[in-house]
Protein backbone atom coordinates (compact mmCIF):
# COMPACT_ATOMS: atom_id res chain seq x y z
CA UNK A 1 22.83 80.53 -77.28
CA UNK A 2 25.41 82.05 -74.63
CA UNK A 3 27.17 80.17 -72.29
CA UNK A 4 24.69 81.90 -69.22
CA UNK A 5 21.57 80.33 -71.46
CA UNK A 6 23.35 76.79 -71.22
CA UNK A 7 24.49 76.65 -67.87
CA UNK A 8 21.17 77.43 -67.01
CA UNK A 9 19.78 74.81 -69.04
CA UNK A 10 22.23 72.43 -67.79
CA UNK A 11 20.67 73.26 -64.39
CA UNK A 12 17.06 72.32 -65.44
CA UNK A 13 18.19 69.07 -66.28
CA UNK A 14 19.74 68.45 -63.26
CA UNK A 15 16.33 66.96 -62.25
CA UNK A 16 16.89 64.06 -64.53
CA UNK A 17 20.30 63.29 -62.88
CA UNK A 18 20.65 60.92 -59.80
CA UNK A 19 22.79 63.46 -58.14
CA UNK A 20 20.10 65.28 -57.17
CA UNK A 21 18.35 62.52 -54.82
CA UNK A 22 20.30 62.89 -51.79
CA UNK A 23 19.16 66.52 -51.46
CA UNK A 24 15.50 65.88 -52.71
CA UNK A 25 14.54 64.66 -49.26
CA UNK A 26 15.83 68.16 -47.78
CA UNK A 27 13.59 69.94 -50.37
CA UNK A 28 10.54 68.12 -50.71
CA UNK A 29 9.78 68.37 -46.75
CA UNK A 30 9.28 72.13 -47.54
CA UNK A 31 6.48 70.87 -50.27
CA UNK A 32 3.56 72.12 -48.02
CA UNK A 33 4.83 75.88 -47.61
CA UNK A 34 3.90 78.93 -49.14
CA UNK A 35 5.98 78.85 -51.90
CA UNK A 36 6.93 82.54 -51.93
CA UNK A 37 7.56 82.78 -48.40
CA UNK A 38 9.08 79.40 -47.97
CA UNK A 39 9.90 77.59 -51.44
CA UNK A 40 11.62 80.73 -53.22
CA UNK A 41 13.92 81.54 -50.12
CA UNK A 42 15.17 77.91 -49.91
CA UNK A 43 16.05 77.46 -53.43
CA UNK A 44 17.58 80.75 -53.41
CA UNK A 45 19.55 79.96 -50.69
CA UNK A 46 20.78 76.66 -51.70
CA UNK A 47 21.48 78.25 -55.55
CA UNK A 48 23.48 81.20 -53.52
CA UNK A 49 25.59 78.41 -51.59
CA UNK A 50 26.47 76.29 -53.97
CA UNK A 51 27.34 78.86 -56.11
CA UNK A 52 29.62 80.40 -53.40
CA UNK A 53 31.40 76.78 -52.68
CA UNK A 54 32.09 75.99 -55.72
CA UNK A 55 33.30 79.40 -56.33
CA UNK A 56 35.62 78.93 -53.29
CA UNK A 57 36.89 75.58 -54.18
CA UNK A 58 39.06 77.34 -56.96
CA UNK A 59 41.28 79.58 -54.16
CA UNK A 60 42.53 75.82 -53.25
CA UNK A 61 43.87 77.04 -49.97
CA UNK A 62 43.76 75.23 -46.56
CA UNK A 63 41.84 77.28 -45.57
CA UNK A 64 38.72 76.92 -48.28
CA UNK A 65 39.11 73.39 -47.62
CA UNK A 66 38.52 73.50 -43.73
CA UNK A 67 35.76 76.21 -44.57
CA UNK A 68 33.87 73.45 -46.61
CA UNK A 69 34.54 71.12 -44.55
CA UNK A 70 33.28 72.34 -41.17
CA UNK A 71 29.95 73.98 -43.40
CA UNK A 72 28.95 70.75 -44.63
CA UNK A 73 29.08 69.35 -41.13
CA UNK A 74 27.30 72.39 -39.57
CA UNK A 75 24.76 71.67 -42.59
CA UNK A 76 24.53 67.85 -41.52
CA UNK A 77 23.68 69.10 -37.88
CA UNK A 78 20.89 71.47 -38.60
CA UNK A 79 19.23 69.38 -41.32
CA UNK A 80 19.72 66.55 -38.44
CA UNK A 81 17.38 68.45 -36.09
CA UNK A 82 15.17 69.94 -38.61
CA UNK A 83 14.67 65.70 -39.59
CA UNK A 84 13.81 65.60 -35.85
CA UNK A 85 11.28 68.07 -35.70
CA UNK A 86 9.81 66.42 -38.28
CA UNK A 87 9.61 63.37 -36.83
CA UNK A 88 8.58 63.81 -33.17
CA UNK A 89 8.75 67.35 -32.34
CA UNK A 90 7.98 66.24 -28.74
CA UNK A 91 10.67 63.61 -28.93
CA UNK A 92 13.44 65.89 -30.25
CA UNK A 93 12.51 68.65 -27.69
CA UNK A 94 12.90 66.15 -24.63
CA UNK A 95 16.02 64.82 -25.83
CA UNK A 96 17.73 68.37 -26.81
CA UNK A 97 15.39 70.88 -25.78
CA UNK A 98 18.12 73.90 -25.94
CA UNK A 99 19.30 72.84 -28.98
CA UNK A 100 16.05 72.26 -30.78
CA UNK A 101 14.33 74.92 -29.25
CA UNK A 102 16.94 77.44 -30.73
CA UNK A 103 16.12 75.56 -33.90
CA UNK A 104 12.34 76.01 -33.83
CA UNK A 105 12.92 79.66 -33.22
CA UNK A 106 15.54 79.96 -36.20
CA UNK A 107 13.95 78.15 -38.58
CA UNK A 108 10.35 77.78 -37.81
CA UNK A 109 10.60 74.68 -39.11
CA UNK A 110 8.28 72.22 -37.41
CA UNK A 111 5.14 73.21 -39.58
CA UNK A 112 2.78 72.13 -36.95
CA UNK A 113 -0.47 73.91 -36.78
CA UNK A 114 -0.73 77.43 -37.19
CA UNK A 115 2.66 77.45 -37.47
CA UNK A 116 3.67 79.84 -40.58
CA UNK A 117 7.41 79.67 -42.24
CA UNK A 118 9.37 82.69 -42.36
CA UNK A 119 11.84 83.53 -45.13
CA UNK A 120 14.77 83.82 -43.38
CA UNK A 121 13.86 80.40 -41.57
CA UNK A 122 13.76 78.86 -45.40
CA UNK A 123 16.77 80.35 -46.66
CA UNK A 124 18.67 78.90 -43.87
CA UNK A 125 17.43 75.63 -44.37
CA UNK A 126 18.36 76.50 -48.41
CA UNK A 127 22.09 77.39 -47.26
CA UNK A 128 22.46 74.31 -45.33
CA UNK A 129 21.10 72.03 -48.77
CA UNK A 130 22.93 74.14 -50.84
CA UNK A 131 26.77 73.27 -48.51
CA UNK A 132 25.75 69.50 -48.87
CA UNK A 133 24.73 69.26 -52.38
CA UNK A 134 27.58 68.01 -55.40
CA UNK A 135 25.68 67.92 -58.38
CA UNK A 136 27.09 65.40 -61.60
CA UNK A 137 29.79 67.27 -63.69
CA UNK A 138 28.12 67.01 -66.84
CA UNK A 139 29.60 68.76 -69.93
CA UNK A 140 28.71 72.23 -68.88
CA UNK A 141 29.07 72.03 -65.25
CA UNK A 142 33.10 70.49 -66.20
CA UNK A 143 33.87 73.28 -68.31
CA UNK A 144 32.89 75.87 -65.99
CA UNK A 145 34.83 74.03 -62.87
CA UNK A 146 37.71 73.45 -65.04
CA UNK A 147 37.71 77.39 -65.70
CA UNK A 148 37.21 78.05 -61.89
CA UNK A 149 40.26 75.84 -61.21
CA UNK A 150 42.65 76.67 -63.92
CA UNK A 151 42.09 80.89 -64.23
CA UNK A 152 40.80 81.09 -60.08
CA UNK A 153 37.69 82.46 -58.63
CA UNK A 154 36.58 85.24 -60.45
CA UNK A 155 32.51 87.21 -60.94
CA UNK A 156 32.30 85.33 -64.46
CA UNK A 157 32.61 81.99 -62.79
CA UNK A 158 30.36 82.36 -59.91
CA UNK A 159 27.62 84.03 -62.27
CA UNK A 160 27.95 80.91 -64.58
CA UNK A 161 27.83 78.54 -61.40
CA UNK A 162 24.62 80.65 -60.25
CA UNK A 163 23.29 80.68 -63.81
CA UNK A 164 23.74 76.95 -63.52
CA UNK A 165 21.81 76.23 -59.70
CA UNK A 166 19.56 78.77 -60.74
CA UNK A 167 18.44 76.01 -63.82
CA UNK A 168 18.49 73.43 -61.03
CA UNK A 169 16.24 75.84 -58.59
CA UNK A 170 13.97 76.26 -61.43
CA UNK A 171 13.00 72.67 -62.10
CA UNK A 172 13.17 71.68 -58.63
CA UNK A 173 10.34 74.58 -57.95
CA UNK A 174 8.41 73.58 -60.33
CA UNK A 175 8.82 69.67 -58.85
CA UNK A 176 7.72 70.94 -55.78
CA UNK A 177 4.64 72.45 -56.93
CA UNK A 178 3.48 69.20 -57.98
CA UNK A 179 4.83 67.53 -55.11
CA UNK A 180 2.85 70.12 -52.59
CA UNK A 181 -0.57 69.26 -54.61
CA UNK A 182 0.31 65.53 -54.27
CA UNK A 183 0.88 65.49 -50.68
CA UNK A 184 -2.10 67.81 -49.89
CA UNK A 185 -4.62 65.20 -52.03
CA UNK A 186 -2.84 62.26 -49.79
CA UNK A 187 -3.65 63.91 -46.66
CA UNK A 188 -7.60 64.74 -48.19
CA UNK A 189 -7.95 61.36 -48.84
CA UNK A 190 -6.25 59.32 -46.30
CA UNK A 191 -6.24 61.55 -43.77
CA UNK A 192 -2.51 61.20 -42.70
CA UNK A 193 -1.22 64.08 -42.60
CA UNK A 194 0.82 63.21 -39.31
CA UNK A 195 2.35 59.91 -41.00
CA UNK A 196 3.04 61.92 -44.47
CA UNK A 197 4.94 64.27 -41.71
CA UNK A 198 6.67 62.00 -40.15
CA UNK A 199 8.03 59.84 -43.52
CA UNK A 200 9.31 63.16 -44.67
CA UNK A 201 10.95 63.23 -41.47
CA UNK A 202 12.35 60.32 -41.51
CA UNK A 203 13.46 60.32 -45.44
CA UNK A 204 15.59 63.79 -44.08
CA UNK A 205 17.40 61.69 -41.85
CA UNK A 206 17.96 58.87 -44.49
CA UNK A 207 19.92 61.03 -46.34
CA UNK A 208 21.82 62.78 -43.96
CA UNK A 209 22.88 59.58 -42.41
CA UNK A 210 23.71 58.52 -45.91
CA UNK A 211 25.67 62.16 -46.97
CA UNK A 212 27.81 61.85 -43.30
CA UNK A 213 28.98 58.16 -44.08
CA UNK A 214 29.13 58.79 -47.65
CA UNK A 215 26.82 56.17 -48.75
CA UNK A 216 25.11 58.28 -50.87
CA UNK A 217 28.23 58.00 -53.12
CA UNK A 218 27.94 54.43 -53.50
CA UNK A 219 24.00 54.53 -54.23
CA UNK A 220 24.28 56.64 -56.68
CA UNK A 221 27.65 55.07 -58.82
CA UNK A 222 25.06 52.19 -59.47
CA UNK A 223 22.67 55.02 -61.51
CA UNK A 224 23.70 56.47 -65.04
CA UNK A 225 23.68 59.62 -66.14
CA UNK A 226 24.50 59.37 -69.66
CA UNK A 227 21.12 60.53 -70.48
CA UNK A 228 21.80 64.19 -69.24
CA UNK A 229 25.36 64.06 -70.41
CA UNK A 230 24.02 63.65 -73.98
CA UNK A 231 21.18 66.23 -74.11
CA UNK A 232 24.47 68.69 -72.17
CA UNK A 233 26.75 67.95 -75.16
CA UNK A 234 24.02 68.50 -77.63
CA UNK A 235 23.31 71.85 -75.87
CA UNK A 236 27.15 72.82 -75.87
CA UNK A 237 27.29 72.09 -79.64
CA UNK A 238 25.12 74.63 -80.67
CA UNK A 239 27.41 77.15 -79.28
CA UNK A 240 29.23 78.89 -81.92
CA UNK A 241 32.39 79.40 -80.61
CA UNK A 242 35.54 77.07 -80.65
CA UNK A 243 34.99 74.66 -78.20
CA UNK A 244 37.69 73.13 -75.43
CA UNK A 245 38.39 69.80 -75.29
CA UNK A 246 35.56 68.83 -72.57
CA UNK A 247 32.98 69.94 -75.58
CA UNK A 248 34.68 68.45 -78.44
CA UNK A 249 33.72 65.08 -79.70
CA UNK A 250 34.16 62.30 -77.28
CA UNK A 251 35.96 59.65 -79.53
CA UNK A 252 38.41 59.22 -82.30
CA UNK A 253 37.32 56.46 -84.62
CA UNK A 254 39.88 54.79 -86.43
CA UNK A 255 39.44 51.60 -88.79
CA UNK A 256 40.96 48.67 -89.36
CA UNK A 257 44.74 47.33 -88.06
CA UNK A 258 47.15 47.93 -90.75
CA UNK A 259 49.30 44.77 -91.39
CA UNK A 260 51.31 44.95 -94.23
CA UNK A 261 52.40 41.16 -94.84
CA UNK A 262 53.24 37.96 -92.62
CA UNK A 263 56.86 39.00 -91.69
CA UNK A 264 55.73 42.74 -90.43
CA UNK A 265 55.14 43.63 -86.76
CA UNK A 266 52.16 44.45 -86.37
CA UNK A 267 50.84 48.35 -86.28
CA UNK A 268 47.26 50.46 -85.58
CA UNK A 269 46.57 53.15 -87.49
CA UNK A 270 45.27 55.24 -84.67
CA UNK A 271 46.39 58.92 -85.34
CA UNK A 272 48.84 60.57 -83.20
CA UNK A 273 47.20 63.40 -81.19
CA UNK A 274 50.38 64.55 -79.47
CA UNK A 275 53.15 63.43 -77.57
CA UNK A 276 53.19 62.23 -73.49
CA UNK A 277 53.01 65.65 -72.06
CA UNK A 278 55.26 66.11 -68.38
CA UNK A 279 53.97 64.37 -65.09
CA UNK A 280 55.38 66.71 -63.03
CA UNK A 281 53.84 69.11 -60.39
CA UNK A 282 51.90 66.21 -58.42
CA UNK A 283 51.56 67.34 -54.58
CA UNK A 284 51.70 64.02 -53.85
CA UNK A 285 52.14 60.53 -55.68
CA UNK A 286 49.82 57.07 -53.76
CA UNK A 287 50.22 53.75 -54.35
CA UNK A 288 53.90 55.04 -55.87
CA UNK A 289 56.85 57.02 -56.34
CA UNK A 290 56.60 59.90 -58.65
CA UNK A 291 56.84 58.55 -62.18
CA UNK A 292 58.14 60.33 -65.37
CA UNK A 293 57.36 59.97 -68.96
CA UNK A 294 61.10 58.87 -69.49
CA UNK A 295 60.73 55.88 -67.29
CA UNK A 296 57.07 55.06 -68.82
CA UNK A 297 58.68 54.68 -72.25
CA UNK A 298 58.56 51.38 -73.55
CA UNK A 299 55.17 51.01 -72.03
CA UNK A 300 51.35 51.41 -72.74
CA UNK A 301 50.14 54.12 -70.58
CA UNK A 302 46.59 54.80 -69.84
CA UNK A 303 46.28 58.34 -67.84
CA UNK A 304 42.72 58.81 -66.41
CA UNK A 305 41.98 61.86 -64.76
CA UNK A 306 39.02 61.45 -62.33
CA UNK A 307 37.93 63.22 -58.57
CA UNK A 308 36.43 60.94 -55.94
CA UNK A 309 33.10 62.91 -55.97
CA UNK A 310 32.17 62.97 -59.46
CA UNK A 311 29.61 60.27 -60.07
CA UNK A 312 30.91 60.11 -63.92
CA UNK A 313 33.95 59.38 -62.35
CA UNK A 314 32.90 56.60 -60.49
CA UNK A 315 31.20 55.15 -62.44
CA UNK A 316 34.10 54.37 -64.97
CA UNK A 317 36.80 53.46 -61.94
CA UNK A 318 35.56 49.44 -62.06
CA UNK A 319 36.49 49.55 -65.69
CA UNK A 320 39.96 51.11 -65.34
CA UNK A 321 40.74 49.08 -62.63
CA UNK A 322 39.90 46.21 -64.36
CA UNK A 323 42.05 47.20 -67.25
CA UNK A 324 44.74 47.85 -65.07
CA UNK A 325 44.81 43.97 -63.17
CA UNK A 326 43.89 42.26 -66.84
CA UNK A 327 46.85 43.93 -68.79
CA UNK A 328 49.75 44.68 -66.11
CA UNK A 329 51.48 41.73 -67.32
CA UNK A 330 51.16 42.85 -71.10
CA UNK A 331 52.84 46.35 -70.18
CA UNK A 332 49.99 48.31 -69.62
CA UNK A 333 50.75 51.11 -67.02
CA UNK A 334 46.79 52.91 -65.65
CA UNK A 335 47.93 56.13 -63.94
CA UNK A 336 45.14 58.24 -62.16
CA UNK A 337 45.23 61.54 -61.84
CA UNK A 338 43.26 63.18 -59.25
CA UNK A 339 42.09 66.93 -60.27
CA UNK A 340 39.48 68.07 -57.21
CA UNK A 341 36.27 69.93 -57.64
CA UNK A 342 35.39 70.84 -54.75
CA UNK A 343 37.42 71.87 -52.01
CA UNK A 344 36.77 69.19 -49.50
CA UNK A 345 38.35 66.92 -52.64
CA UNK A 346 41.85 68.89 -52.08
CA UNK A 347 42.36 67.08 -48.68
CA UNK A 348 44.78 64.10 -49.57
CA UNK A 349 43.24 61.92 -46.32
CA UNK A 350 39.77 62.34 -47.97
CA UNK A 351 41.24 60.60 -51.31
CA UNK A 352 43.63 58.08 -49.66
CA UNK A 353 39.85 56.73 -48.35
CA UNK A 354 38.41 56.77 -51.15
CA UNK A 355 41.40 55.09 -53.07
CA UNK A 356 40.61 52.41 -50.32
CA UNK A 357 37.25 51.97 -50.45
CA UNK A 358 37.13 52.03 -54.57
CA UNK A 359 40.45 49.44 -54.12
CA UNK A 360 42.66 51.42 -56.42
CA UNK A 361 46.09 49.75 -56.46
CA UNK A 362 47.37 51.12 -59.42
CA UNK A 363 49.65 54.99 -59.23
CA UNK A 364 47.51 58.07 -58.26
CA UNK A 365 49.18 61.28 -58.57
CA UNK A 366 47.21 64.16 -56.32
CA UNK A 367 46.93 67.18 -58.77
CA UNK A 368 45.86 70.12 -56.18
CA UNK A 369 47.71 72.42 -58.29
CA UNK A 370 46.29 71.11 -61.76
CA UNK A 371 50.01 70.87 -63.10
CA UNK A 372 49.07 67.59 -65.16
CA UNK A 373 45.65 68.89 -65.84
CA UNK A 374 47.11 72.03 -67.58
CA UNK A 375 50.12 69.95 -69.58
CA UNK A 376 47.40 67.52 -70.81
CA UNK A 377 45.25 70.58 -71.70
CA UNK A 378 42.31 68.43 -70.06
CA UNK A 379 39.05 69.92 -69.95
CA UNK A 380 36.87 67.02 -68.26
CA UNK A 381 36.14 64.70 -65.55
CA UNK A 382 36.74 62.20 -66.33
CA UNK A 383 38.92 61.64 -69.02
CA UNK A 384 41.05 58.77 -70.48
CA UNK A 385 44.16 59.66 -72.09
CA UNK A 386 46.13 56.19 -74.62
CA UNK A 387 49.64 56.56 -74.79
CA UNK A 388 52.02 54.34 -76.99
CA UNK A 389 55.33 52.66 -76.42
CA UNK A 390 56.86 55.42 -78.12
CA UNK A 391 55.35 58.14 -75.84
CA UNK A 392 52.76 59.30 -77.88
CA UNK A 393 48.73 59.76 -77.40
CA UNK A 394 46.79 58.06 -79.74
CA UNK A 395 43.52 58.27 -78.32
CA UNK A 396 40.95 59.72 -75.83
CA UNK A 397 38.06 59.66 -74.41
CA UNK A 398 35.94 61.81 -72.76
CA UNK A 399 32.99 60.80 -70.07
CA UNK A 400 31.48 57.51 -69.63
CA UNK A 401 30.80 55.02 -71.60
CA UNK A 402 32.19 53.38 -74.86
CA UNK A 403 34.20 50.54 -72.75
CA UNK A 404 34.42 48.05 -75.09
CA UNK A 405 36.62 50.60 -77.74
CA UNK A 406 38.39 51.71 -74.91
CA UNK A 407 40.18 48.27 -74.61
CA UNK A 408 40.00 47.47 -77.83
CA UNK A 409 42.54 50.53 -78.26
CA UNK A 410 44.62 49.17 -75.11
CA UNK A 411 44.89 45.64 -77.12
CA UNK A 412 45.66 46.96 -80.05
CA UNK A 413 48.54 49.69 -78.31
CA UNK A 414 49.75 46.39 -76.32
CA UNK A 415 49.75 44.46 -79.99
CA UNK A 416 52.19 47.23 -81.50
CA UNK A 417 54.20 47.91 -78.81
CA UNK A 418 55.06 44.03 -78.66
CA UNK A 419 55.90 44.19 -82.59
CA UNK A 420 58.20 47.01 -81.95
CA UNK A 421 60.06 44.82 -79.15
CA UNK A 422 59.69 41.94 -81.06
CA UNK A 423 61.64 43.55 -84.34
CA UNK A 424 64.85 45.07 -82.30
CA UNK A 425 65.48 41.78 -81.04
CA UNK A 426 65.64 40.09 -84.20
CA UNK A 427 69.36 39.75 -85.88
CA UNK A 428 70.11 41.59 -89.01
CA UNK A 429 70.59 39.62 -91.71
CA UNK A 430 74.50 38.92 -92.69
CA UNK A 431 75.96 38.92 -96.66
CA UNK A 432 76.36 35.97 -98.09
CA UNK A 433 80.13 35.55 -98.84
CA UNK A 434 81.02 34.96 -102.58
């Protein structure tokens, strides 16, 4: 299979993957429509945007990051009043009636009696899904970003990224399908058509009250999505060309502590995989001054590379923090380096808030410019980089999971590194005089 075929596949699956729920409200209250004049336009339109944003968020200018930023409030507005309509079209038109009624007439979206969805009303309402929605950087999706961001926007990205919502259009058409048939036999049987109406309505506004405080974040770090990640990798290992290092195996095994006798410092026999590459190039360093590989020497480092948005991401941050508090005393040193996705990611005050609200204390460097990304030769959010006293990495890991291995590898790193400081402290032995 080509890389097209799998980012397209990738996109199917996205129906499995809680990162879809916040915009399922936003495309299940079109589940009544005609689907050609009102389903197709919609997903088109949100396949189109997101395609187009994520595009954009490799240019990395201010700019990009205002333009996503003021389209995924715009987006929060319309799908606002389109919740309204849904609710109490007589309500919202009282309370804003120039507003809504400007609405109505753009998107036809009340769906009242007789009233008949255009296509240009639909692919609005697509466009404004398609600015909100941040889908899980599985496998595929990461190595496509991680091309967008390290070679720029360019027509083989954004085809990939399309190829990719195009998958995720498909399966949520088909979703909606069923869904229409579902609601249709509810309002047959119950008749409550008005109520099903109105709890559409009202699940719109759920979620974007939850995407403009960013509580769908939170609600969604408790899911997992190590299902999809799984089914992504096998996918990605049928290609049949050399793989980067987001596609390559997750972990390095490694077997039993090597101790030679009583009197011996202790030593791992995890493998070097290369030496502490530069941590220069950092925009900005938080929670710390910029830090070096020469003054980390001595010390166990752990390097995680995450972005505030990626539910993978978060999902792992309670664990490295953990790791962080539990071992500072040993030597342990966690380091986080933040490598955006999107462009709204790039804006330093949006990650000094998350930092906050995730309680990160230990050094985050921002990596706008993907300096560190590039000298690690990183391919993955997120990813966990083990570095010896000695500067060396002697492990990694890539995505969630596999905690418990993680730390054994920090003990064991911690272990050694107190072996080596234990055996230059201890006196050479003297001759014996004659």
């Amino acid at each position: 299979m080509t890389l097209p075929v799998i980012a397209y596949l990738a996109g199917v699956l996205t129906i499995l993957s809680p990162c879809i729920l916040p915009v399922l409200p936003f495309v299940f209250a079109r589940a009544e429509q005609p689907f050609v004049k009102s389903t197709l336009p919609m997903l088109a339109g949100m396949a189109i945007t997101f395609a187009l944003v994520a595009t954009l968020a490799a240019v990395g200018g201010s700019w990009a990051v205002h333009a996503n930023e003021y389209g995924r409030y715009a987006a929060i507005g319309l799908l606002a009043i389109f919740g309204l309509t849904l609710v109490s079209p007589q309500l919202a038109t009282i309370l804003t009636r120039p507003v809504v009624a400007f609405a109505n007439r753009l998107l036809n979206a009340t769906g009242g009696p007789g009233t008949v969805p255009t296509a240009g009303s639909s692919l609005v309402l697509g466009i404004a899904t398609g600015l909100l929605w941040a889908p899980c950087a599985g496998p595929i999706l990461g190595l496509v970003l991680t091309g967008a961001a390290l070679q720029g926007a360019n027509v083989q990205t954004t085809l990939l990224l399309l190829a990719y919502s195009a998958g995720a259009a498909t399966s949520l058409g088909l979703a909606l399908l069923i869904g229409g048939r579902v609601f249709t036999a509810m309002k047959q049987s119950l008749g409550a058509g008005e109520w099903v109406r109105r709890g559409l309505g009202i699940a719109v506004l759920a979620g974007v009250v939850a995407i403009g405080l960013g509580a769908d974040t939170g609600l969604l770090a408790r899911l997992s999505t190590v299902g999809t990640t799984k089914i992504e990798q096998a996918l990605l290992d049928g290609l049949h060309t050399k793989k980067p290092a987001s596609a390559t195996a997750a972990i390095t095994t490694y077997g039993p502590q090597l101790a030679l006798n009583a009197s011996e410092a202790f030593r791992s026999d995890l493998p070097v995989e290369g030496q502490f590459p530069s941590l220069d190039g950092a925009v900005e360093w938080l929670n710390s001054p910029p830090l070096t590989t020469e003054q980390l020497r001595g010390k166990v480092v752990l390097v995680d590379f995450w972005t505030f948005a990626c539910i993978n991401c978060i999902h792992t941050v309670p664990y490295v923090r953990a790791w962080a508090e539990k071992y500072k005393d040993q030597g342990l040193v966690v380091i986080g380096v933040h490598a955006p996705e999107f462009a709204f990611e790039r804006k330093i005050e949006n990650v000094k808030k998350a930092i906050g609200e995730f309680k990160i204390g230990y050094p985050v460097a921002i990596d706008n410019n993907f300096a560190i990304w590039k000298a690690f030769d990183n391919s993955y959010w997120p990813a966990h980089y083990f570095i010896d006293a000695k500067g060396q990495i002697r492990y990694h890991h890539f995505g969630e999971g596999d905690y418990e291995e993680s730390e054994k590898v920090i003990q064991d790193l911690l272990a050694e590194a107190k072996g080596q400081q234990a055996a230059k402290t201890v006196p050479a032995p003297t001759a014996k005089q004659g």
